[in-house]
N, C-alpha and C. Protein backbone atom coordinates (compact mmCIF):
# COMPACT_ATOMS: atom_id res chain seq x y z
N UNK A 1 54.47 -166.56 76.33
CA UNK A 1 53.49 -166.98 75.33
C UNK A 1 52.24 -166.09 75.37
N UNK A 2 51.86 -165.55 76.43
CA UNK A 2 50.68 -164.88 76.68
C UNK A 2 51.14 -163.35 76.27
N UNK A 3 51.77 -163.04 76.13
CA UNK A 3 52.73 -161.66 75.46
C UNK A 3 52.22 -161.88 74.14
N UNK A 4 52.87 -162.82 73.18
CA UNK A 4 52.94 -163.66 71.71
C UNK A 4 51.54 -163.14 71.75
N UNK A 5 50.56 -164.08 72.17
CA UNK A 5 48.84 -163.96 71.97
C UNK A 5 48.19 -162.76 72.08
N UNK A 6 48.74 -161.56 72.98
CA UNK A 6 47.92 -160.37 73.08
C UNK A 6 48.61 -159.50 71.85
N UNK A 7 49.84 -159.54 71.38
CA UNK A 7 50.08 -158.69 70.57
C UNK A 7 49.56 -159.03 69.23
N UNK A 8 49.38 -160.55 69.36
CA UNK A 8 48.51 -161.18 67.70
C UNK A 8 47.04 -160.31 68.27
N UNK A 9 46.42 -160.55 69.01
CA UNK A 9 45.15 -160.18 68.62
C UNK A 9 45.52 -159.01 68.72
N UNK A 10 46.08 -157.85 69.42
CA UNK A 10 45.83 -156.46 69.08
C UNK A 10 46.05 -155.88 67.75
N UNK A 11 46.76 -156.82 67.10
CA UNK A 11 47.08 -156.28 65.74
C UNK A 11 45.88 -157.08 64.60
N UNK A 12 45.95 -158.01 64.66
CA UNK A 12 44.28 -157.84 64.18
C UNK A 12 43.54 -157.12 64.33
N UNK A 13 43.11 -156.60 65.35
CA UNK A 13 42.13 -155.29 65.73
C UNK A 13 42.66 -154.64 65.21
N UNK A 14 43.64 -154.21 65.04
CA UNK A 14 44.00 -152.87 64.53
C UNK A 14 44.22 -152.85 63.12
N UNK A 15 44.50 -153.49 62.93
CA UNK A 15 44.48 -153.63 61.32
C UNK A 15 43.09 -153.17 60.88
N UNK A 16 42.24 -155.04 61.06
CA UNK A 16 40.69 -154.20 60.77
C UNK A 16 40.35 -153.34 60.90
N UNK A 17 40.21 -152.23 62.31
CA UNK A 17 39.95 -151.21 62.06
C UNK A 17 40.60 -150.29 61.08
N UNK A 18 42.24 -150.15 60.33
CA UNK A 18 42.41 -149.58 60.12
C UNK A 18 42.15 -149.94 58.72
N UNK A 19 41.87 -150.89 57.86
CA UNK A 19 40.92 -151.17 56.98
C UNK A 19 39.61 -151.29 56.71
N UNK A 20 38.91 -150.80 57.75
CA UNK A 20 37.49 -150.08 57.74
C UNK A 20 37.79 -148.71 58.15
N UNK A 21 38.45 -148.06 58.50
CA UNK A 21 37.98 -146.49 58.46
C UNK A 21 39.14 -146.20 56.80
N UNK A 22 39.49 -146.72 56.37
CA UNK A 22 40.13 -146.47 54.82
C UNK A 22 38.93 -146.78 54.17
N UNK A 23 38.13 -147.39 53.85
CA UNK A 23 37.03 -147.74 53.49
C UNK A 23 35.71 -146.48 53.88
N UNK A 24 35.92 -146.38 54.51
CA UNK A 24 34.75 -145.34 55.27
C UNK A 24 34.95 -144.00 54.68
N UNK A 25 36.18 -143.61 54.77
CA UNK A 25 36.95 -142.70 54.33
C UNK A 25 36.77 -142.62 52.75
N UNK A 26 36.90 -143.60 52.19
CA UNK A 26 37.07 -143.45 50.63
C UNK A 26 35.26 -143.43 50.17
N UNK A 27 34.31 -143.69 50.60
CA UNK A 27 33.09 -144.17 50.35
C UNK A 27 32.46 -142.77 51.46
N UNK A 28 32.69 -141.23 51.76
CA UNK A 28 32.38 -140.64 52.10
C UNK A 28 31.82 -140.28 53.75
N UNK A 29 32.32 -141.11 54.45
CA UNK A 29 31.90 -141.07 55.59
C UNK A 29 32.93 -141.10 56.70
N UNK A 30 33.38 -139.50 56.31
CA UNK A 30 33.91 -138.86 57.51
C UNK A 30 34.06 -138.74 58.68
N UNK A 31 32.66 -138.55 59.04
CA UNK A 31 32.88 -138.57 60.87
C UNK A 31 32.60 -139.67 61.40
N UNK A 32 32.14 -140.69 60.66
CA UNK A 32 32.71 -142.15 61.37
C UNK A 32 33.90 -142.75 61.25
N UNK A 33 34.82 -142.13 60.26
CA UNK A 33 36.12 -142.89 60.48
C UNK A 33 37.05 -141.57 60.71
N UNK A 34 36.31 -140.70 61.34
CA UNK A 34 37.26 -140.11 62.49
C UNK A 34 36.85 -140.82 63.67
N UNK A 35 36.10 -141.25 63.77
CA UNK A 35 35.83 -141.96 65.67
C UNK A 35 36.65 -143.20 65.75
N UNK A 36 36.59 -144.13 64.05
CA UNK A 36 37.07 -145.39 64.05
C UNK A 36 38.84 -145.45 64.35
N UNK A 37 39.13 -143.91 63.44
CA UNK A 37 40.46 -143.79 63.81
C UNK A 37 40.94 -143.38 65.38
N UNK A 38 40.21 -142.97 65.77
CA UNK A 38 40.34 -142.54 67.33
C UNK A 38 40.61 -144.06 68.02
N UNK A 39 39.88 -144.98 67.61
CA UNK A 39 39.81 -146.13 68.70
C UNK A 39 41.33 -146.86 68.08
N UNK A 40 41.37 -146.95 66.31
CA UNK A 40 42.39 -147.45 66.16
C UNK A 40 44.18 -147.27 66.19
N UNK A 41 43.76 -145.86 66.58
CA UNK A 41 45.35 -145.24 67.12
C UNK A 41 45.44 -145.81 68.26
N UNK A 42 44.41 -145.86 69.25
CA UNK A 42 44.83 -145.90 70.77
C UNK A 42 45.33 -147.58 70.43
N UNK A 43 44.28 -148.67 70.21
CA UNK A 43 44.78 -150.12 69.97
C UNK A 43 46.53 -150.27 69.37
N UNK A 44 46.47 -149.54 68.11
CA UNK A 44 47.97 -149.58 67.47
C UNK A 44 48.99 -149.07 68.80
N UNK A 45 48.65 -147.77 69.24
CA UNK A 45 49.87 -147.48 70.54
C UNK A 45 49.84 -148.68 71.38
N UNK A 46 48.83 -148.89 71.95
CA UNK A 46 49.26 -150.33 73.11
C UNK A 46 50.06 -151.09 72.18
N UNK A 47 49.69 -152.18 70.91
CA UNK A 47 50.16 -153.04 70.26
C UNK A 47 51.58 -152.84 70.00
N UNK A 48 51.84 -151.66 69.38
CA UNK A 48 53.08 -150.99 69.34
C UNK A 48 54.05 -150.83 70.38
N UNK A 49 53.80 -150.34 70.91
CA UNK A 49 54.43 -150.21 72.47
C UNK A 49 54.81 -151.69 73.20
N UNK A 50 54.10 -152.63 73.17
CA UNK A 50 54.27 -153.91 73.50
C UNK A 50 55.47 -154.60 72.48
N UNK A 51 55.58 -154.58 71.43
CA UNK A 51 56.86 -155.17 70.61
C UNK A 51 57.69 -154.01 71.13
N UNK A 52 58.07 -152.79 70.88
CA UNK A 52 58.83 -152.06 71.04
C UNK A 52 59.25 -152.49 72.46
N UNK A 53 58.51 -152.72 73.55
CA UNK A 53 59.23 -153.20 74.79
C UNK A 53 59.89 -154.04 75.39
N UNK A 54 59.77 -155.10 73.95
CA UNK A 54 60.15 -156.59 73.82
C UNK A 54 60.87 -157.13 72.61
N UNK A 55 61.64 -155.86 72.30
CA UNK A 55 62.46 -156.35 70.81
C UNK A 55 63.33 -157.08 70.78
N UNK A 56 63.03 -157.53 71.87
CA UNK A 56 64.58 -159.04 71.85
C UNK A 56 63.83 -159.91 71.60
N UNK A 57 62.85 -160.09 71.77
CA UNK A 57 62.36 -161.65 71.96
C UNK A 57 61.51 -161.38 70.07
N UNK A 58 61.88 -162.26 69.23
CA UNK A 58 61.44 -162.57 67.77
C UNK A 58 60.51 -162.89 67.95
N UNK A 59 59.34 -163.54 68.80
CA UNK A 59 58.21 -163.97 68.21
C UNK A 59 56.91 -163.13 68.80
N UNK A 60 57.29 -162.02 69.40
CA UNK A 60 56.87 -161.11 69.30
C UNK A 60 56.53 -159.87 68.06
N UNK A 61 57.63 -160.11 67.41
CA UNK A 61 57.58 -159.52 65.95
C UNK A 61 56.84 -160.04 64.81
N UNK A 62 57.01 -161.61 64.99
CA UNK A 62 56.39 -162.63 63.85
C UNK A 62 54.72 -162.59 64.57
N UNK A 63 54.78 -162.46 65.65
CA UNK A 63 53.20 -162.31 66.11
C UNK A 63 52.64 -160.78 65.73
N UNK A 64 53.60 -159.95 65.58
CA UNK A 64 52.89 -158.73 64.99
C UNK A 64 52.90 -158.75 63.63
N UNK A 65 53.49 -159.06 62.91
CA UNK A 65 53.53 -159.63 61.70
C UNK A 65 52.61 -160.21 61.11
N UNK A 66 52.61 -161.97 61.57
CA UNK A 66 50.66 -162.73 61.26
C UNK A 66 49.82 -161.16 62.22
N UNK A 67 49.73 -160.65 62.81
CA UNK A 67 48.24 -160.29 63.04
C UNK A 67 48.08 -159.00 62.14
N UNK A 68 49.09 -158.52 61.57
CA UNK A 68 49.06 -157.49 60.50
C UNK A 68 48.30 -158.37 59.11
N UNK A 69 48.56 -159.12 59.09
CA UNK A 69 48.65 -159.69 57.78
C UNK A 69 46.86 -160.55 58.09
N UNK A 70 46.88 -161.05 59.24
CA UNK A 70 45.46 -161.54 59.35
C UNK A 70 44.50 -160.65 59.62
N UNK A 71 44.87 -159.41 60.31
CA UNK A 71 43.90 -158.19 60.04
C UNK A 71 43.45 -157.63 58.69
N UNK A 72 44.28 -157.64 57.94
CA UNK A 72 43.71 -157.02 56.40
C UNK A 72 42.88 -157.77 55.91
N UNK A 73 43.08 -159.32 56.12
CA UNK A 73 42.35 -160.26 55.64
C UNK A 73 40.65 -160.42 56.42
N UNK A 74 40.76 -159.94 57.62
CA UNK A 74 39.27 -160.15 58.45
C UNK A 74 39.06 -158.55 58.16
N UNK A 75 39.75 -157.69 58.06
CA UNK A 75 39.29 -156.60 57.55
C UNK A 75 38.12 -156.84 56.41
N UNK A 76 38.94 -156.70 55.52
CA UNK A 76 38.51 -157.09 53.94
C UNK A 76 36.77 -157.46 54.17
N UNK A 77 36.75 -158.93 54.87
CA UNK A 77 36.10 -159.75 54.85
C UNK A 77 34.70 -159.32 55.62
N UNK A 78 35.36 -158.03 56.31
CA UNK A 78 33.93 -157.27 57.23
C UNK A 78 33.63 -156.09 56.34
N UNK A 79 34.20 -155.60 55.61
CA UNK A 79 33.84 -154.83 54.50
C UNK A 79 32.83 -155.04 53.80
N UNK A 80 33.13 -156.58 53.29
CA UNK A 80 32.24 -157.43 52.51
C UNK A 80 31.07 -157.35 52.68
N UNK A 81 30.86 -157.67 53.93
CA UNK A 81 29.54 -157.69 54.93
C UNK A 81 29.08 -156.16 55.21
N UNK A 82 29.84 -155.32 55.30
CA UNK A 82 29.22 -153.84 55.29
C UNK A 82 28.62 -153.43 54.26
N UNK A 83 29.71 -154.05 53.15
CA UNK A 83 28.72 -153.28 51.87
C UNK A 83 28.12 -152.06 51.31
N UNK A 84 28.93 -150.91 51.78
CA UNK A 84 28.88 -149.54 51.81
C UNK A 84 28.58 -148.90 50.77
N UNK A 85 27.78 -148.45 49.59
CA UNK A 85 27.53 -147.80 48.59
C UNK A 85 26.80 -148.63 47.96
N UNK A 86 27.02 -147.79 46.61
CA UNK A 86 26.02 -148.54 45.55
C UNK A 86 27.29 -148.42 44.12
N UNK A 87 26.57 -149.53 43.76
CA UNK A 87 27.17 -149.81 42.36
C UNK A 87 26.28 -149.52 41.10
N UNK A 88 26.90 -149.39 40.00
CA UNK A 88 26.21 -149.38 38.61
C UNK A 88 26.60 -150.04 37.89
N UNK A 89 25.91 -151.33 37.14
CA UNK A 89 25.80 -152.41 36.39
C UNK A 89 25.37 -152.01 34.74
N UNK A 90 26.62 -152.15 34.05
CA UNK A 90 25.67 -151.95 33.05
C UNK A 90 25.77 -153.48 32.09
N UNK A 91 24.84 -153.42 31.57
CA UNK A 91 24.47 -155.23 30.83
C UNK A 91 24.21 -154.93 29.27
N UNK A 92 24.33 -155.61 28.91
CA UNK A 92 24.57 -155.77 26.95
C UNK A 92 23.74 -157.75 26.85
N UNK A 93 22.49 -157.76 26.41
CA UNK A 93 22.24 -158.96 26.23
C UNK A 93 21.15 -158.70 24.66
N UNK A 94 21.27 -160.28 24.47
CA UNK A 94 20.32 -160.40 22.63
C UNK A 94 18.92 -160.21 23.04
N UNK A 95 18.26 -159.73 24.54
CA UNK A 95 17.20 -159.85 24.90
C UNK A 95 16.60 -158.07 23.91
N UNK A 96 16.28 -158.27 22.51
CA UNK A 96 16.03 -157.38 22.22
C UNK A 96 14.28 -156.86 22.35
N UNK A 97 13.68 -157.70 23.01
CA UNK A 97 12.53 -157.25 23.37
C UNK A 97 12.33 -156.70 24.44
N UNK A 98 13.24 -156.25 25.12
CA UNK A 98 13.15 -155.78 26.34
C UNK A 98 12.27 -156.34 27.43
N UNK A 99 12.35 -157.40 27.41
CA UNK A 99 11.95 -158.16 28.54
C UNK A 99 12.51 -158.08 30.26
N UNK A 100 13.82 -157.68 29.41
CA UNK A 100 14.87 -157.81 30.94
C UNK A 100 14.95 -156.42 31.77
N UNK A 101 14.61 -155.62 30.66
CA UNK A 101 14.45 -154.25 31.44
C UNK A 101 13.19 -153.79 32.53
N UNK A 102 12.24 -154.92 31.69
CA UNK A 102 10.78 -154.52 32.06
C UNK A 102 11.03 -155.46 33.64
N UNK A 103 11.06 -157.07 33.67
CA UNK A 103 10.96 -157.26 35.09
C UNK A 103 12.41 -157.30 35.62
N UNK A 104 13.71 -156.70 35.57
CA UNK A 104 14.20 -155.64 36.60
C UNK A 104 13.45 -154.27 37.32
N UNK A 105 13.03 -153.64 36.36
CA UNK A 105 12.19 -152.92 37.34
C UNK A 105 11.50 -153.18 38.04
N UNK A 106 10.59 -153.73 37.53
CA UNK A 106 9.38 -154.49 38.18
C UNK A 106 9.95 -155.07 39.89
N UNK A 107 11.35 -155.43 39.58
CA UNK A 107 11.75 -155.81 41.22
C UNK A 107 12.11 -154.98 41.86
N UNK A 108 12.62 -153.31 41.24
CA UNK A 108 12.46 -152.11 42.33
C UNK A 108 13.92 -151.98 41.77
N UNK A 109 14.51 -152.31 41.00
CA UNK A 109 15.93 -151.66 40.05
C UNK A 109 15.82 -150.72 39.08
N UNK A 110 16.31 -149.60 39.34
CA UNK A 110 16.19 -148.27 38.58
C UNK A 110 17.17 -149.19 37.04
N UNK A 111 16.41 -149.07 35.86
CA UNK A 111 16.89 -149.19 34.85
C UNK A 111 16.68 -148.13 33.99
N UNK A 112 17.79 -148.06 33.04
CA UNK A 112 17.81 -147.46 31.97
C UNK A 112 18.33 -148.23 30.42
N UNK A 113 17.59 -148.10 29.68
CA UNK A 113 17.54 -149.20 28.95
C UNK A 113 17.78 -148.27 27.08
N UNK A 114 18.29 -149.02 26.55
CA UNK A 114 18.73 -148.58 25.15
C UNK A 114 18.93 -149.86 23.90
N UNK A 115 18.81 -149.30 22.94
CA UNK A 115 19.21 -150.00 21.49
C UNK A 115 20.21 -150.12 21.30
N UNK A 116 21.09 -151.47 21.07
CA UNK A 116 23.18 -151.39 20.97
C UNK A 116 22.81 -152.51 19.71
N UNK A 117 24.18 -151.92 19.38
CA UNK A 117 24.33 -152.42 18.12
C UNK A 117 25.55 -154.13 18.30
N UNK A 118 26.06 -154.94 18.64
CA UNK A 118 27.17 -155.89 18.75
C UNK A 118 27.95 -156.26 17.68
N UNK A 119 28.79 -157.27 17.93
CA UNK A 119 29.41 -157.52 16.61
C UNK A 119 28.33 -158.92 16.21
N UNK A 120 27.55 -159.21 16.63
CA UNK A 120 26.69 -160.63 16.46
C UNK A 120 25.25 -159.87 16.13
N UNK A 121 25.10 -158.48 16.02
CA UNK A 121 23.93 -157.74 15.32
C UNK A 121 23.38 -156.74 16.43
N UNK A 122 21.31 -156.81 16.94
CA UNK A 122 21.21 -156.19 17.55
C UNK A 122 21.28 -156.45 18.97
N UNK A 123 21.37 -156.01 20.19
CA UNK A 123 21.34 -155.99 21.70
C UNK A 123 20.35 -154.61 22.24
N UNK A 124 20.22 -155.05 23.17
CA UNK A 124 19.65 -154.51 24.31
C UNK A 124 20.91 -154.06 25.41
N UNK A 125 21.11 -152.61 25.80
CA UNK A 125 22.08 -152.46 26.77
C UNK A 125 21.22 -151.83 27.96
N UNK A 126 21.69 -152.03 29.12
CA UNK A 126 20.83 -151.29 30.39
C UNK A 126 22.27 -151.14 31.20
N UNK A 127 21.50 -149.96 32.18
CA UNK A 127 22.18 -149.32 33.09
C UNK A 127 20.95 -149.20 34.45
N UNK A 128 21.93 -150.13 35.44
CA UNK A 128 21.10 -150.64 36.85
C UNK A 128 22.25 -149.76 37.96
N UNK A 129 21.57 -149.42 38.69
CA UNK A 129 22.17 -148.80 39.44
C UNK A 129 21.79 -149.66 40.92
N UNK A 130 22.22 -150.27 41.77
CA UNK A 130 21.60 -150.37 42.85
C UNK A 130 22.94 -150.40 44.41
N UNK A 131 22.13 -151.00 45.12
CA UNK A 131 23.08 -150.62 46.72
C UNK A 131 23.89 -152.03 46.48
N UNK A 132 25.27 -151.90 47.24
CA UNK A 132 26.40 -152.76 46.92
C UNK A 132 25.86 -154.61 47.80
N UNK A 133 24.61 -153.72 48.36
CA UNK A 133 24.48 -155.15 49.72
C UNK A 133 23.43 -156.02 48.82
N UNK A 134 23.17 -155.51 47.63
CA UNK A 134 21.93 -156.47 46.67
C UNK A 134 23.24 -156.74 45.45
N UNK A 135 24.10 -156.35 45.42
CA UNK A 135 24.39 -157.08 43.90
C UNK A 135 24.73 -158.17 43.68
N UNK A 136 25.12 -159.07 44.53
CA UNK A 136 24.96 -160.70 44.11
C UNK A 136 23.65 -161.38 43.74
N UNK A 137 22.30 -160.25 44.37
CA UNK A 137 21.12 -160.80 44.10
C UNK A 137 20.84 -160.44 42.82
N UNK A 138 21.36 -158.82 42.28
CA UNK A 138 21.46 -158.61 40.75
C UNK A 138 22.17 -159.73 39.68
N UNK A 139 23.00 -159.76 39.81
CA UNK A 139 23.43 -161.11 38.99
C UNK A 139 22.83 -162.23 39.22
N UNK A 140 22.50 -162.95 39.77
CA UNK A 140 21.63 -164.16 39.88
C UNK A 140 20.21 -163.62 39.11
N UNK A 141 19.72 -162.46 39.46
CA UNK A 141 18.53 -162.03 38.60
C UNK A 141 19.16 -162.14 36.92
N UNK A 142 19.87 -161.46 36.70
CA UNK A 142 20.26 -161.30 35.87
C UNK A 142 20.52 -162.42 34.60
N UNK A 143 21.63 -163.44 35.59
CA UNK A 143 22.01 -164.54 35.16
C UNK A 143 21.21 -165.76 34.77
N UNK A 144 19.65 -165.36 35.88
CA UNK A 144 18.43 -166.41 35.32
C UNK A 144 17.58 -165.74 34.19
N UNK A 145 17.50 -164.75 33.76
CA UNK A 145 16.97 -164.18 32.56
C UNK A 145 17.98 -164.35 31.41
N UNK A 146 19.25 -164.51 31.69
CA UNK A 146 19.97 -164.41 30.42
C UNK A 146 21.61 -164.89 31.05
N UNK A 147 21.85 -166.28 31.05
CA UNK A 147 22.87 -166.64 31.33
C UNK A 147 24.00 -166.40 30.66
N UNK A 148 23.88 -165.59 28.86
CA UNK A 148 24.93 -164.99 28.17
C UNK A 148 25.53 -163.73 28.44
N UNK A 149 24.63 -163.04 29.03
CA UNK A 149 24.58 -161.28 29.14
C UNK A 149 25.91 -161.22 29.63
N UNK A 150 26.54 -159.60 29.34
CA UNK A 150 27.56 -159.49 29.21
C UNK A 150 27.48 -158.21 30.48
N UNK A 151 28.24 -158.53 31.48
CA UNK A 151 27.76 -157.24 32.62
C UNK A 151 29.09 -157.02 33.15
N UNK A 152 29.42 -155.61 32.82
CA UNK A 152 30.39 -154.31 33.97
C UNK A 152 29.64 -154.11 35.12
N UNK A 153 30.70 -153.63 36.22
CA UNK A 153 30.63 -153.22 37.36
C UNK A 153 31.59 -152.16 37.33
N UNK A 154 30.58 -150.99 38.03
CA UNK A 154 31.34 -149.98 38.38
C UNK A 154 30.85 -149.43 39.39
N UNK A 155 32.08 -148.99 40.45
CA UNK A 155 31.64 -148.41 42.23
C UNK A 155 30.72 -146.72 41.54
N UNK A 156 30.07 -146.88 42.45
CA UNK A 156 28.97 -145.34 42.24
C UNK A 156 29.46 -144.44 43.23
N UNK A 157 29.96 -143.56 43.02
CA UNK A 157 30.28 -142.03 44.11
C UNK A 157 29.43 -141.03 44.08
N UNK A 158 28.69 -140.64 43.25
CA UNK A 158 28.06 -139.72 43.37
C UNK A 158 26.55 -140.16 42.71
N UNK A 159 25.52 -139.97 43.75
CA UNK A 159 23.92 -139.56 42.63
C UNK A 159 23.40 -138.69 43.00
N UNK A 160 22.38 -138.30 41.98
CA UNK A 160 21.69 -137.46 42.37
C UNK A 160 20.75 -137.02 41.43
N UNK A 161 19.38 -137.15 41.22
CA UNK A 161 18.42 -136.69 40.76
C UNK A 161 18.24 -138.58 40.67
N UNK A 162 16.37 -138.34 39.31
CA UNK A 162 15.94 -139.31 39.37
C UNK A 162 14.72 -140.20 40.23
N UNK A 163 14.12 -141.26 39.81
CA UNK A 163 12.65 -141.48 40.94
C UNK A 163 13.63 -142.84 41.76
N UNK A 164 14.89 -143.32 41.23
CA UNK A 164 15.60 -144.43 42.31
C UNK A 164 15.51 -143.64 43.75
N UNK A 165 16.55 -141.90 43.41
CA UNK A 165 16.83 -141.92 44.50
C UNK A 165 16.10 -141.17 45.30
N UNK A 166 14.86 -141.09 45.33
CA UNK A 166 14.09 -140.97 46.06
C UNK A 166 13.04 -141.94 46.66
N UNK A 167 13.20 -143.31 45.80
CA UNK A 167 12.64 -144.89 46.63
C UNK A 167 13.70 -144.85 47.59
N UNK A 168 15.36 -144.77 47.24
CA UNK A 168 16.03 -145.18 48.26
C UNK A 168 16.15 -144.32 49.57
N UNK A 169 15.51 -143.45 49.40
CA UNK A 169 15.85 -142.12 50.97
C UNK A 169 14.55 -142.97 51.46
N UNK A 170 13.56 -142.90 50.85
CA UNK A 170 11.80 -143.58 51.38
C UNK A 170 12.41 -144.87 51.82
N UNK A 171 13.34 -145.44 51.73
CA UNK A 171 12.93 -146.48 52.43
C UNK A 171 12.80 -148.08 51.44
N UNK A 172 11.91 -147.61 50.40
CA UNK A 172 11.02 -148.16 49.54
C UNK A 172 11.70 -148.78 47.97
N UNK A 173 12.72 -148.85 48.05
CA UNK A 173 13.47 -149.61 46.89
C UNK A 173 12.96 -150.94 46.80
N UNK A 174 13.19 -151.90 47.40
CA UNK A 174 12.72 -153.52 46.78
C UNK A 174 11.15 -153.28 47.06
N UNK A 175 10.20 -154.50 46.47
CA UNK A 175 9.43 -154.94 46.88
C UNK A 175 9.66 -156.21 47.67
């Protein structure tokens, strides 16, 4: 039984890790998920090596199995919490006075703001750019200025120029 239990948790570990350095990896950060992969090869060889030494006994397999399957899932879920990049929001609301553009900024959200035309007449469209670890606080902003607004999400890979990204190197993005 104590076999069963170390190969579940090693494969959880290993999983997660190997769903945070895929993550790391895809979101530009190389030489940390070369170190992450370093730790998570060595975990996978022990884990590995342990069923392989014990392929008679089945619940050794079904224990590598759930901890494969519960690793992606606590993976995932520490991702969440990492929150690695930034996203760009763009919003379409009837707020044609630009109200919504003015105090988003005002809270330290790089907006860009324009005249749209809808099928219900005129709108207001903006483009918010901010870090992935504030955007639930963007929508709740959002959603209390204008519970209709109509908002995309899209992952951000590349910026560059602009007065955001130079609040965000300072330090100095929110108030």
């Amino acid at each position: 039984m104590t076999m069963v239990l170390i190969i579940f948790v090693i494969n959880i570990v290993y999983v997660s890790f190997f769903t945070i350095r895929m993550i790391l990896t895809l979101k530009g950060y190389r030489y940390v998920a070369a170190v992450v992969s370093m730790v998570e090869v060595v975990i996978y060889i022990v884990g590995l090596g342990l069923v392989l030494d014990n392929l008679n006994e089945i619940q050794n397999i079904i224990a590598y199995a759930l901890g494969y399957g519960i690793g992606v899932i606590i993976g995932s879920k520490i991702e969440e919490k990492l929150a690695l990049g930034y996203i760009t929001v763009n919003v379409i609301t009837a707020d044609v006075d630009y109200e919504m553009p003015r105090l988003l900024r005002e809270k330290g959200y790089g907006v860009t703001d324009w005249s749209a035309n809808g099928l219900e007449g005129k709108r207001s469209a903006m483009q918010i750019l901010t870090p992935r670890k504030d955007e639930l606080k963007l929508y709740d902003t959002i959603k209390q200025l204008d519970p209709k607004a109509f908002i995309i999400v899209y992952e951000t890979k590349t910026i560059h120029g602009g007065f955001w990204v130079k609040s965000v190197r300072r330090g100095k993005l929110f108030k």
